[in-house]
Protein backbone atom coordinates (compact mmCIF):
# COMPACT_ATOMS: atom_id res chain seq x y z
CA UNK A 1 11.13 106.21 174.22
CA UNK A 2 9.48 105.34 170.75
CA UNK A 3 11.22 105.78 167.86
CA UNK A 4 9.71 106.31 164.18
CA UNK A 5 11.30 105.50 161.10
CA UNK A 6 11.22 108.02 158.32
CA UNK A 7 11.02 107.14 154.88
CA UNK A 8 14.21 107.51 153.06
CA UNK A 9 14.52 110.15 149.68
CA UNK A 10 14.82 107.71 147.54
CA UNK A 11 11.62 105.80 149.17
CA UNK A 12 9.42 108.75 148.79
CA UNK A 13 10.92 109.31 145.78
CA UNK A 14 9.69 105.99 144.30
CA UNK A 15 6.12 106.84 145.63
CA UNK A 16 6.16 109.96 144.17
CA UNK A 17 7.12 108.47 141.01
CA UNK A 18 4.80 105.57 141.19
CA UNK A 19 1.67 107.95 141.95
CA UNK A 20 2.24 110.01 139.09
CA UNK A 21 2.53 107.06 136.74
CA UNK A 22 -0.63 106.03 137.84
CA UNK A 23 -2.08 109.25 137.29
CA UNK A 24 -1.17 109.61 134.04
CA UNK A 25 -1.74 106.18 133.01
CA UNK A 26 -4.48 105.87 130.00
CA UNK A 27 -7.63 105.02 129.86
CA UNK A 28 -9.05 101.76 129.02
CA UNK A 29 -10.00 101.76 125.04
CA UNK A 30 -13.44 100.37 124.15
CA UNK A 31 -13.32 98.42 120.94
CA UNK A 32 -16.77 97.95 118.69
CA UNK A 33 -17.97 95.90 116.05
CA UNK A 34 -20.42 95.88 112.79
CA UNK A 35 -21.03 92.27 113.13
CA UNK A 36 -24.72 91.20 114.42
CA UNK A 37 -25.21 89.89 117.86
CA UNK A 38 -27.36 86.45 116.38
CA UNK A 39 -24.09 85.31 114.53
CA UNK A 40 -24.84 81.63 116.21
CA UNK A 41 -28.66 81.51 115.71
CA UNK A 42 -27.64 82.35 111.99
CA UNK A 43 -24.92 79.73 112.04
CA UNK A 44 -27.48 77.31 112.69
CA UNK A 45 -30.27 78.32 110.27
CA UNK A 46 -27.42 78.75 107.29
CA UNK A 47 -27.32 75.66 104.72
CA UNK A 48 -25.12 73.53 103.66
CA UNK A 49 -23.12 74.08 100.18
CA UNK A 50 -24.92 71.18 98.88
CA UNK A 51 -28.39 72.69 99.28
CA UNK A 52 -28.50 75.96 98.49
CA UNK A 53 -30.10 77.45 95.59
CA UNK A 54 -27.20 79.67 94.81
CA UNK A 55 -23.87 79.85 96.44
CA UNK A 56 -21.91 83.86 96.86
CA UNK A 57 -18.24 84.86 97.20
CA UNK A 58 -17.70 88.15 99.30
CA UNK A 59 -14.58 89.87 98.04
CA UNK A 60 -12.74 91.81 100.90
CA UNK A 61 -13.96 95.39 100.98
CA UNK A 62 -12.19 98.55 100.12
CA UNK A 63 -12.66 101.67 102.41
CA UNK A 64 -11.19 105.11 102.14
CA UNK A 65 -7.56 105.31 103.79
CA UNK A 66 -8.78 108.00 105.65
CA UNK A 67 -10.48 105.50 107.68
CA UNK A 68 -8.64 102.13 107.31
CA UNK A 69 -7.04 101.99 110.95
CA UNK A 70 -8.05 100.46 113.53
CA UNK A 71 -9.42 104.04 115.89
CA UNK A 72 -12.79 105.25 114.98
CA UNK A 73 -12.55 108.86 112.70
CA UNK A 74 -14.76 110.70 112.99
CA UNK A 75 -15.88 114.53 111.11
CA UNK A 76 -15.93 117.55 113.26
CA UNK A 77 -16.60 119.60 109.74
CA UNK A 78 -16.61 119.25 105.98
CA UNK A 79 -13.02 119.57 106.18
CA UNK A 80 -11.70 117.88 109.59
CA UNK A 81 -11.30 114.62 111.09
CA UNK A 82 -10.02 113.77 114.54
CA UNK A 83 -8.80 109.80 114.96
CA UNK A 84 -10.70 108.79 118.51
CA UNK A 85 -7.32 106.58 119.90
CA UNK A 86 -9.61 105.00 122.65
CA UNK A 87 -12.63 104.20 120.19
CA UNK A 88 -11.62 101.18 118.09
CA UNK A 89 -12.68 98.95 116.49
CA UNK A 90 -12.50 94.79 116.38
CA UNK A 91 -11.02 94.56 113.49
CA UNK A 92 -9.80 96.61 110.63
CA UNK A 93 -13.39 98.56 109.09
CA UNK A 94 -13.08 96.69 105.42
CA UNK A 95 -12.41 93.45 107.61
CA UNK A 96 -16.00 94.37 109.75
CA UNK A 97 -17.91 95.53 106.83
CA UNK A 98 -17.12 92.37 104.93
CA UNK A 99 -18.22 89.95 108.09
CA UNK A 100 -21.65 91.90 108.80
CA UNK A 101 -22.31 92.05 104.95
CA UNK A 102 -21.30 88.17 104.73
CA UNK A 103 -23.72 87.64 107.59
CA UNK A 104 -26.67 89.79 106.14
CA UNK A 105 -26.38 88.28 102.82
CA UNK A 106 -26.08 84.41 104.39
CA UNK A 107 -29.35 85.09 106.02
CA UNK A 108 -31.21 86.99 103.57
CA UNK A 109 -30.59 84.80 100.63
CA UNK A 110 -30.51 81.25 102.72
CA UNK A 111 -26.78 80.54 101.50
CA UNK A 112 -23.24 80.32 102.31
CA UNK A 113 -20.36 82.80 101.94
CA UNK A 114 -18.18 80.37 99.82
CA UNK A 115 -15.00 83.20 99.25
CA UNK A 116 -12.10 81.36 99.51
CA UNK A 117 -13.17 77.94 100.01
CA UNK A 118 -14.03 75.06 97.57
CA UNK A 119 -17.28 74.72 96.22
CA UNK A 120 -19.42 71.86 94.74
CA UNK A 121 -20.03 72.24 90.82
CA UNK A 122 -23.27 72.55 89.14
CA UNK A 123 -24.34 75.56 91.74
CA UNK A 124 -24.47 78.70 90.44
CA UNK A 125 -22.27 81.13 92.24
CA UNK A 126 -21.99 85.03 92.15
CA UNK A 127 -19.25 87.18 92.86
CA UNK A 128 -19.82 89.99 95.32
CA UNK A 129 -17.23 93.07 95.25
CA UNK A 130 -18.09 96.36 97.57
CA UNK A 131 -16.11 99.40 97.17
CA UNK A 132 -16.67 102.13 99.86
CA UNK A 133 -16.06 105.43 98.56
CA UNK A 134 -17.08 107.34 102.02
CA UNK A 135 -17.47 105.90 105.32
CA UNK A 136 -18.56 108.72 107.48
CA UNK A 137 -18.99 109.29 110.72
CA UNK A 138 -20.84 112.11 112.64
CA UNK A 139 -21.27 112.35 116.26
CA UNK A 140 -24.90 112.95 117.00
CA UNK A 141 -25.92 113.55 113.58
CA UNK A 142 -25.28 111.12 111.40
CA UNK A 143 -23.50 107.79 109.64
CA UNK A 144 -22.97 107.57 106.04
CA UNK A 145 -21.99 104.59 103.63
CA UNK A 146 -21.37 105.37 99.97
CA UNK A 147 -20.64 102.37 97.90
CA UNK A 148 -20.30 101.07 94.30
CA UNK A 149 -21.23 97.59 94.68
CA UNK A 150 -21.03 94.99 91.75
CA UNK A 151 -22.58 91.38 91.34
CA UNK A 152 -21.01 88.73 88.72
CA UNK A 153 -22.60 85.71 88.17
CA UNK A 154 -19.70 83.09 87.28
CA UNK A 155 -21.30 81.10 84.77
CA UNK A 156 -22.73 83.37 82.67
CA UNK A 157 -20.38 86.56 83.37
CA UNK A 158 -23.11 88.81 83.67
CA UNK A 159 -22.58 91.43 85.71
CA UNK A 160 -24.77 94.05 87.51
CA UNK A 161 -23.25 97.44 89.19
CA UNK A 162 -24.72 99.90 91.02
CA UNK A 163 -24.37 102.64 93.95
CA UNK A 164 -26.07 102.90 97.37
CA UNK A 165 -25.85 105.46 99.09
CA UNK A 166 -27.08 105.11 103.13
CA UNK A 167 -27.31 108.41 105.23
CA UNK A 168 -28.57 107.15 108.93
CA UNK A 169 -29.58 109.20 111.63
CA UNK A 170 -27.87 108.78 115.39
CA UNK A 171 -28.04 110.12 118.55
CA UNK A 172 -25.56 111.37 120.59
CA UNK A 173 -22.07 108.97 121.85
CA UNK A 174 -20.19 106.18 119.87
CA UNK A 175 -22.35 103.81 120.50
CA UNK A 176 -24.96 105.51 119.02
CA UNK A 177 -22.55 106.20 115.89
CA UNK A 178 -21.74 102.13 115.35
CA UNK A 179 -25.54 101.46 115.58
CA UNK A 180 -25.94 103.71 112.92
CA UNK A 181 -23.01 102.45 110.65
CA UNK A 182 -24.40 99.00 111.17
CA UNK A 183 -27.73 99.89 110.14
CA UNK A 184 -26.71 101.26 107.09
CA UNK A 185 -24.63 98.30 106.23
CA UNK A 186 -27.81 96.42 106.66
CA UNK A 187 -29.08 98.56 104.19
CA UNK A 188 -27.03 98.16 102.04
CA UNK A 189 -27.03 94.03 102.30
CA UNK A 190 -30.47 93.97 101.28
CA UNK A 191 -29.42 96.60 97.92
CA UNK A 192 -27.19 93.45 96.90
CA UNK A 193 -29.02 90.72 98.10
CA UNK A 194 -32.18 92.24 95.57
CA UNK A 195 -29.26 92.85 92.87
CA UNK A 196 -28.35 88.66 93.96
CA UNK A 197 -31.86 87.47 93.44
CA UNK A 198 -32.49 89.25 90.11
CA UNK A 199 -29.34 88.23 88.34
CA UNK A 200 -30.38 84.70 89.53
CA UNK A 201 -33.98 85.31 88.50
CA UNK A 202 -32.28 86.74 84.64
CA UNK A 203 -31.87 84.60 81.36
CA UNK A 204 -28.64 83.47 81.31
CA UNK A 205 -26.61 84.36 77.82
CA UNK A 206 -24.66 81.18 77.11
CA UNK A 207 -21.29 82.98 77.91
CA UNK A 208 -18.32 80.73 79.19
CA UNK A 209 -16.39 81.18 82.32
CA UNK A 210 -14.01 83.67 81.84
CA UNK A 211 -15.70 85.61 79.14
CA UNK A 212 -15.39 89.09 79.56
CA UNK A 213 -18.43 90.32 81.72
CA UNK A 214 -21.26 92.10 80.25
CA UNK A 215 -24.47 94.15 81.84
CA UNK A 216 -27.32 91.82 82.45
CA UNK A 217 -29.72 92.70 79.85
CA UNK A 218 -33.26 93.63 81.58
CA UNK A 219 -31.42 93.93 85.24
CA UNK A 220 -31.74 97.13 86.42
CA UNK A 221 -30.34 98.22 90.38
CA UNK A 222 -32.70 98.31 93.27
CA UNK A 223 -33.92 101.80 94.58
CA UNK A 224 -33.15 101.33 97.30
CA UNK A 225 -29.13 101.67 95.82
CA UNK A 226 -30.52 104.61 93.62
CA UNK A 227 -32.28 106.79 96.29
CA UNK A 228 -30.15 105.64 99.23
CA UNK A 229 -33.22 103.73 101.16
């Protein structure tokens, strides 16, 4: 005669317990990032402080504290946000606006990002400050980066300011919606990097270090800040 054991209470119990956990357990979150994929072919082609032209200093960037966490928001109307909690990103958005900006602006102007860091005297460096008013993002429509963006150059404290405004199409998903923010922060490097090179390319005043800044006379903003590119 065979005999079967039966599972006790408390052993189905446990199963029953176990299966539901497992059931209810979340999904996996997908993180993103603004910061380009050549980051080591650009490492390679940067100078050294020594040799460049010009040097800059990338302040951190403000964003809205709507958006400062680490989920994607994103608009469902004029009025309405809803905070994704399995689309994140990397890093804080200031934090990856900053590092693709730093990257674009490396690149474009063949120098180094010297924020933070000791630099060699006799190279002119210029301050770069970004200050994101609205970082929006709209699934299947649009992404949209509206900043005030400034650039001091230290010797002379002349300063140039201006506003870009970058309104980029995307299809539909998240992905979709990154590729679009990081397109428009493209943009926008290539607003500062022409406000850069024509502060550079300006007659320098005379003014001391830590004179009070004043407009660059004869420097006006890029279109591409003033219509948005």
């Amino acid at each position: 005669m065979t005999f079967r054991r039966v599972p006790s209470l408390a052993t189905l119990g446990a199963l029953l317990v176990a299966a539901a956990l497992a059931g209810c357990s979340s999904p996996a979150s997908r993180f993103y990032t603004l910061s380009p994929t050549d980051d080591t072919a650009r490492a390679t082609a940067a100078p050294s402080a020594g040799n460049a032209q010009w040097l800059i200093e990338l302040a951190p960037v403000d964003v809205p504290p709507q958006v400062a966490k680490a989920q994607l928001v994103v608009q469902t109307d004029a009025n309405q946000v809803r905070v994704l909690e399995q689309e994140r990103w990397a890093s804080m958005p200031g934090d990856e606006i900053r590092r693709a900006l730093s990257g674009d602006l490396t690149q474009q102007l063949g120098t180094i990002d010297v924020y933070g860091s000791p630099h060699p005297e006799g190279v002119p460096v210029y301050r770069v400050s970004v200050n994101v008013q609205r970082f929006e993002s709209w699934p299947g429509s649009h992404a949209l980066i509206d900043a005030v963006w400034s650039v001091r150059a230290l010797d002379s404290q002349t300063v140039l300011t201006c506003r870009s405004v970058l309104n980029e199409k995307v299809g539909d998903g998240y992905d979709a919606l990154v590729i679009g923010h990081r397109q428009a922060v493209e943009a926008l490097s290539q607003s500062i990097a022409s406000g850069v090179r024509a502060l550079a390319a300006a007659p320098a005043n005379g003014a001391k270090a830590g004179a009070r800044a004043k407009p660059a006379p004869g420097v006006a903003c890029p279109q591409m800040a003033a219509d948005g590119g």
